[in-house]
PDB file of N, CA and C in Angstrom:
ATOM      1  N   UNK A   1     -34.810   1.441 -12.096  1.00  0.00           N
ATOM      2  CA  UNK A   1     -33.950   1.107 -13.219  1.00  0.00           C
ATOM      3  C   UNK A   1     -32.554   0.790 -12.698  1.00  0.00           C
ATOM      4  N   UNK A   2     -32.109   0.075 -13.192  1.00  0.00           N
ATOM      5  CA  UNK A   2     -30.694  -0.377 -12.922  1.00  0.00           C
ATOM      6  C   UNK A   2     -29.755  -0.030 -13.760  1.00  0.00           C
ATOM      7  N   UNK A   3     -28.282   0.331 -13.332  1.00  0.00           N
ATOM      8  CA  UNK A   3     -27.104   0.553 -14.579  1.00  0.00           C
ATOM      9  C   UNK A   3     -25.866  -0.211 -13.767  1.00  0.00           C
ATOM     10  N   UNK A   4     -25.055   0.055 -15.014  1.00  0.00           N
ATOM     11  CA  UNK A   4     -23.423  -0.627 -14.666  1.00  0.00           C
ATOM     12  C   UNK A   4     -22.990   0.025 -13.912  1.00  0.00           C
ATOM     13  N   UNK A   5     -22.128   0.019 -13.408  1.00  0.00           N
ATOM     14  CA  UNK A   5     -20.971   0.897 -12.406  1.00  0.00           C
ATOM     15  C   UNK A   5     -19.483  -0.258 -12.455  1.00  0.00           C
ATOM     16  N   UNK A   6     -18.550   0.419 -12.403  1.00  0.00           N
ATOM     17  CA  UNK A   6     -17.397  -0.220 -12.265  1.00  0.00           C
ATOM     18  C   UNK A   6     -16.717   0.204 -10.817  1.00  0.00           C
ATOM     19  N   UNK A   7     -16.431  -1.018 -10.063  1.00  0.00           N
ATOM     20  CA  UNK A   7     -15.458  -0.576  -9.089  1.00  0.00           C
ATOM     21  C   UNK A   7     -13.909  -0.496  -9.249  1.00  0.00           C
ATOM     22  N   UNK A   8     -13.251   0.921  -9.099  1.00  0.00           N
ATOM     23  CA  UNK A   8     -11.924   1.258  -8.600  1.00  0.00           C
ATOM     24  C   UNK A   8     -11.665   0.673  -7.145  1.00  0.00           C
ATOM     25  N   UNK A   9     -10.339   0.391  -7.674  1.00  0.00           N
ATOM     26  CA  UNK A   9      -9.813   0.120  -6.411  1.00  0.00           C
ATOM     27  C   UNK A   9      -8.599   0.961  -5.847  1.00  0.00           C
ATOM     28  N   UNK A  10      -8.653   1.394  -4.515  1.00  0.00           N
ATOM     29  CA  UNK A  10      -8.221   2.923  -3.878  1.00  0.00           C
ATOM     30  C   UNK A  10      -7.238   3.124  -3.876  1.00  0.00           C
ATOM     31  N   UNK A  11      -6.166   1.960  -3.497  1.00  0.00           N
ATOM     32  CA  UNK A  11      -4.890   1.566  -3.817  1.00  0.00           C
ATOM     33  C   UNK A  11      -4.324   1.568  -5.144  1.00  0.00           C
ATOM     34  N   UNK A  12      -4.523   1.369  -5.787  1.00  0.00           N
ATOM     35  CA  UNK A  12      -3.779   1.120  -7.285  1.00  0.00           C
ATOM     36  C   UNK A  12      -4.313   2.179  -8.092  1.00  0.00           C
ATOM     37  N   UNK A  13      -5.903   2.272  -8.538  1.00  0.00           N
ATOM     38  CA  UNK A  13      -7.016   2.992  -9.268  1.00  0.00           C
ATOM     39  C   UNK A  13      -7.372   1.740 -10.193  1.00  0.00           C
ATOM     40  N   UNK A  14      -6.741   0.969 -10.602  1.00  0.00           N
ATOM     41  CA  UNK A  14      -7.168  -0.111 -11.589  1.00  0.00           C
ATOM     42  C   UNK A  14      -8.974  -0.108 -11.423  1.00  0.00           C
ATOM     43  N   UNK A  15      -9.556  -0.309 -12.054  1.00  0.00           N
ATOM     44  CA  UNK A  15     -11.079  -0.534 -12.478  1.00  0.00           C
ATOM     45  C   UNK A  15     -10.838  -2.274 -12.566  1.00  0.00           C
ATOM     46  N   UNK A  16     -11.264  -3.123 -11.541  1.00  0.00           N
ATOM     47  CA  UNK A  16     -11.379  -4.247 -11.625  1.00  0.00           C
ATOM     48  C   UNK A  16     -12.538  -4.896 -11.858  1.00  0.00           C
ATOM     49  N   UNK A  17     -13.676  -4.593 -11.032  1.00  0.00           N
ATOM     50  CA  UNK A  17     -14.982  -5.200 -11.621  1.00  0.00           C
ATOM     51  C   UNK A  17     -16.066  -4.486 -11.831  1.00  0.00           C
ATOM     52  N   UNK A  18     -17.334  -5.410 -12.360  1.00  0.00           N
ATOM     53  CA  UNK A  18     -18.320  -4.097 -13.063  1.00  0.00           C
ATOM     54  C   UNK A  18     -19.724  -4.987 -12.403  1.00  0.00           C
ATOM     55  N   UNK A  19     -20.085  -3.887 -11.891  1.00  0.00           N
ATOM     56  CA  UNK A  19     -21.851  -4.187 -11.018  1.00  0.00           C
ATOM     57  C   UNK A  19     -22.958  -3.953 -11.851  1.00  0.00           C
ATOM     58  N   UNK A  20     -23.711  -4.309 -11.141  1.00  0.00           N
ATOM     59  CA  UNK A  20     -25.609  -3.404 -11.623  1.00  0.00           C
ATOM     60  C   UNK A  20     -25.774  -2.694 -10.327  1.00  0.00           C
ATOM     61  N   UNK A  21     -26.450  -1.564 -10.287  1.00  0.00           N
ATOM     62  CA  UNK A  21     -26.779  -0.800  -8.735  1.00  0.00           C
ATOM     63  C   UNK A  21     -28.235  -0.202  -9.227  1.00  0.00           C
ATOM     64  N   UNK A  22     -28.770  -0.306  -8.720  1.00  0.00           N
ATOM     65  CA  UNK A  22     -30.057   1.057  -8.409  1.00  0.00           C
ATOM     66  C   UNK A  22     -29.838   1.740  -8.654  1.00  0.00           C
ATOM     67  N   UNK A  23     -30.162   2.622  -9.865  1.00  0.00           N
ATOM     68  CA  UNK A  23     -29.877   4.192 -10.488  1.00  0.00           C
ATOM     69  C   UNK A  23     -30.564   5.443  -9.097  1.00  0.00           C
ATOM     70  N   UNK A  24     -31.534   4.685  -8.561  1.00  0.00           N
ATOM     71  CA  UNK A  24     -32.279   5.442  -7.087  1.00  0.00           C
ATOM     72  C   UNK A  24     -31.493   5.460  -5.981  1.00  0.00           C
ATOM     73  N   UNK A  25     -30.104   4.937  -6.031  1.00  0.00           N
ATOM     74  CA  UNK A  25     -29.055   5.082  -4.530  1.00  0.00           C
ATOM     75  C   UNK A  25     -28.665   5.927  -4.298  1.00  0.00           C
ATOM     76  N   UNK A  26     -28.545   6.394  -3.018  1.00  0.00           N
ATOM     77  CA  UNK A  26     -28.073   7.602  -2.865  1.00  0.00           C
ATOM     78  C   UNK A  26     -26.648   7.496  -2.217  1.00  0.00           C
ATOM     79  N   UNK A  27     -26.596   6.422  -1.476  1.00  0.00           N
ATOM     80  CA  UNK A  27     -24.562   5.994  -1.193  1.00  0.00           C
ATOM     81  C   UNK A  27     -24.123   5.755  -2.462  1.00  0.00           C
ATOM     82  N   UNK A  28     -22.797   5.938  -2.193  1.00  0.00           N
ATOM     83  CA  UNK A  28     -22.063   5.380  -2.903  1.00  0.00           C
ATOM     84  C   UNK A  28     -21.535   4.203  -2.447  1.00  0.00           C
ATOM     85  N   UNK A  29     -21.366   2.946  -3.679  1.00  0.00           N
ATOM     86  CA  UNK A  29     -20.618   1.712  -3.379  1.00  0.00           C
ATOM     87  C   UNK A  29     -19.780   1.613  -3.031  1.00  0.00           C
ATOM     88  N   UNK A  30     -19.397   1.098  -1.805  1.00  0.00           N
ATOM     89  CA  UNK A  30     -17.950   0.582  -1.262  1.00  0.00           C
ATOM     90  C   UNK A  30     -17.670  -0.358  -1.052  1.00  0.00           C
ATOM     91  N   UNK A  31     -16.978  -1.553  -1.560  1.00  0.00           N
ATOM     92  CA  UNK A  31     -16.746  -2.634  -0.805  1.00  0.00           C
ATOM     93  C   UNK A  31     -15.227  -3.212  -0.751  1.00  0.00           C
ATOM     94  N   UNK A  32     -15.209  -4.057  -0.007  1.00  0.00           N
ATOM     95  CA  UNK A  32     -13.746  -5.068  -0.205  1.00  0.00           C
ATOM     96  C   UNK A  32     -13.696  -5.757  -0.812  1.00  0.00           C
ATOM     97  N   UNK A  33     -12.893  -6.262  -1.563  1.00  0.00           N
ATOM     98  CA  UNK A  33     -12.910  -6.956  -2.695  1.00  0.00           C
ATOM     99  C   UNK A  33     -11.290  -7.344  -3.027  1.00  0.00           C
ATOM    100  N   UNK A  34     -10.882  -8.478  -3.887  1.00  0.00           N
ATOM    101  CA  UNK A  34      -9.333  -8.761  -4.155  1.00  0.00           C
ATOM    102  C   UNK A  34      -8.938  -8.329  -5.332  1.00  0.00           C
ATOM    103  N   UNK A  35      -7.725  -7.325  -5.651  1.00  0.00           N
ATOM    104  CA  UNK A  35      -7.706  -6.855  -6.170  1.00  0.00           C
ATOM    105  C   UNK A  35      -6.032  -7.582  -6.922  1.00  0.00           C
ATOM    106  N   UNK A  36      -5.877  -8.289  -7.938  1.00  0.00           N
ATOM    107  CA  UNK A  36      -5.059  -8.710  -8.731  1.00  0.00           C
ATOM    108  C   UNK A  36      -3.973  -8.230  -8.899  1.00  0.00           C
ATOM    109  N   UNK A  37      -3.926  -7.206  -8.884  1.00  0.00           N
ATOM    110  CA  UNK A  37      -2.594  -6.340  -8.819  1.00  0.00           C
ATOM    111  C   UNK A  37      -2.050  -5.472  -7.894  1.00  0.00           C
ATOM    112  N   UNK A  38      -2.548  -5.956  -6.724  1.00  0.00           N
ATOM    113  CA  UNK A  38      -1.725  -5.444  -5.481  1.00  0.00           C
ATOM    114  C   UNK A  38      -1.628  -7.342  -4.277  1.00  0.00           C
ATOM    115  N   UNK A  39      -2.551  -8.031  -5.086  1.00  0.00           N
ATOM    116  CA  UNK A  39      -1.964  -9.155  -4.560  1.00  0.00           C
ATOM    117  C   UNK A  39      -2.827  -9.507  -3.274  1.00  0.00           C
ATOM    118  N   UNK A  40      -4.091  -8.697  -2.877  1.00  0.00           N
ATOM    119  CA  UNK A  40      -4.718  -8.453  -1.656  1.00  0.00           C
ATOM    120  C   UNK A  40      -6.176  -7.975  -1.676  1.00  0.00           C
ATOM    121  N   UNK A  41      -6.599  -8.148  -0.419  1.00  0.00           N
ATOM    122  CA  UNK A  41      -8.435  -7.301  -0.353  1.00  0.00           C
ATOM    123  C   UNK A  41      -8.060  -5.596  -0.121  1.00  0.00           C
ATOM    124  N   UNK A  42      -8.454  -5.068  -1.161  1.00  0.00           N
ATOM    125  CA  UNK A  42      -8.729  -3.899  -0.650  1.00  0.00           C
ATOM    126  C   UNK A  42     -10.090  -3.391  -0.374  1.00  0.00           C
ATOM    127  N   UNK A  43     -10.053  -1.889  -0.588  1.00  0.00           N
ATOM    128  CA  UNK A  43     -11.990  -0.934  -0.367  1.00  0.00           C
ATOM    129  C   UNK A  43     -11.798  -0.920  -2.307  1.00  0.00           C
ATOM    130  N   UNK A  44     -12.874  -0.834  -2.789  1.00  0.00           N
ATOM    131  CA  UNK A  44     -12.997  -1.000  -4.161  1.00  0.00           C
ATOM    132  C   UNK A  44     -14.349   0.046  -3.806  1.00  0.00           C
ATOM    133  N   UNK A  45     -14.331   1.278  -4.644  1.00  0.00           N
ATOM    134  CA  UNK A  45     -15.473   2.407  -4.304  1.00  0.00           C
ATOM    135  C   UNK A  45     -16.173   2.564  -6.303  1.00  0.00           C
ATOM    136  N   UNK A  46     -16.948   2.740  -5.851  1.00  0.00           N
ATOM    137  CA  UNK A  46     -17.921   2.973  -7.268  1.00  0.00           C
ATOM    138  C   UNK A  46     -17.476   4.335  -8.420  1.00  0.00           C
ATOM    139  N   UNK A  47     -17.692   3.684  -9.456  1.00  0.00           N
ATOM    140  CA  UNK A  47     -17.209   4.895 -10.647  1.00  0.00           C
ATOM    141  C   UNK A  47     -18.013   4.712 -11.480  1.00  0.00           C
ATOM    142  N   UNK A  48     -18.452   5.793 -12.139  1.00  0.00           N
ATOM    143  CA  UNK A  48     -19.496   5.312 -13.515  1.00  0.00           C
ATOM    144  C   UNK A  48     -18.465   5.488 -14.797  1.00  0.00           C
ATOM    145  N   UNK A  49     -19.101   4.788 -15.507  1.00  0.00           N
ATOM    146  CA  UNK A  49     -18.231   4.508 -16.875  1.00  0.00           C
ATOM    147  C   UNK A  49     -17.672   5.454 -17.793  1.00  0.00           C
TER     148      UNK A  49
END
């Protein structure tokens, strides 16, 4: 089964974008990603809603 997740981003906290993940994962999401309000790529880590 799949659900939403929203990624934070580590720098700011802003919640910029929203995924589907495997409800069966056992990492957590991390990725880089550009984040609008710091102007740059940051690590953007997984949050549930």
């Amino acid at each position: 089964m799949r659900e939403y997740v929203s990624l934070e981003c580590t720098e700011c906290g802003n919640r910029n974008y929203r995924t589907q993940i495997d409800s069966r994962a056992q990492k957590k999401l991390e990725l880089k990603k550009y984040c609008k309000f710091d102007r740059k790529r940051t690590a953007h880590k997984e949050k549930k809603k």
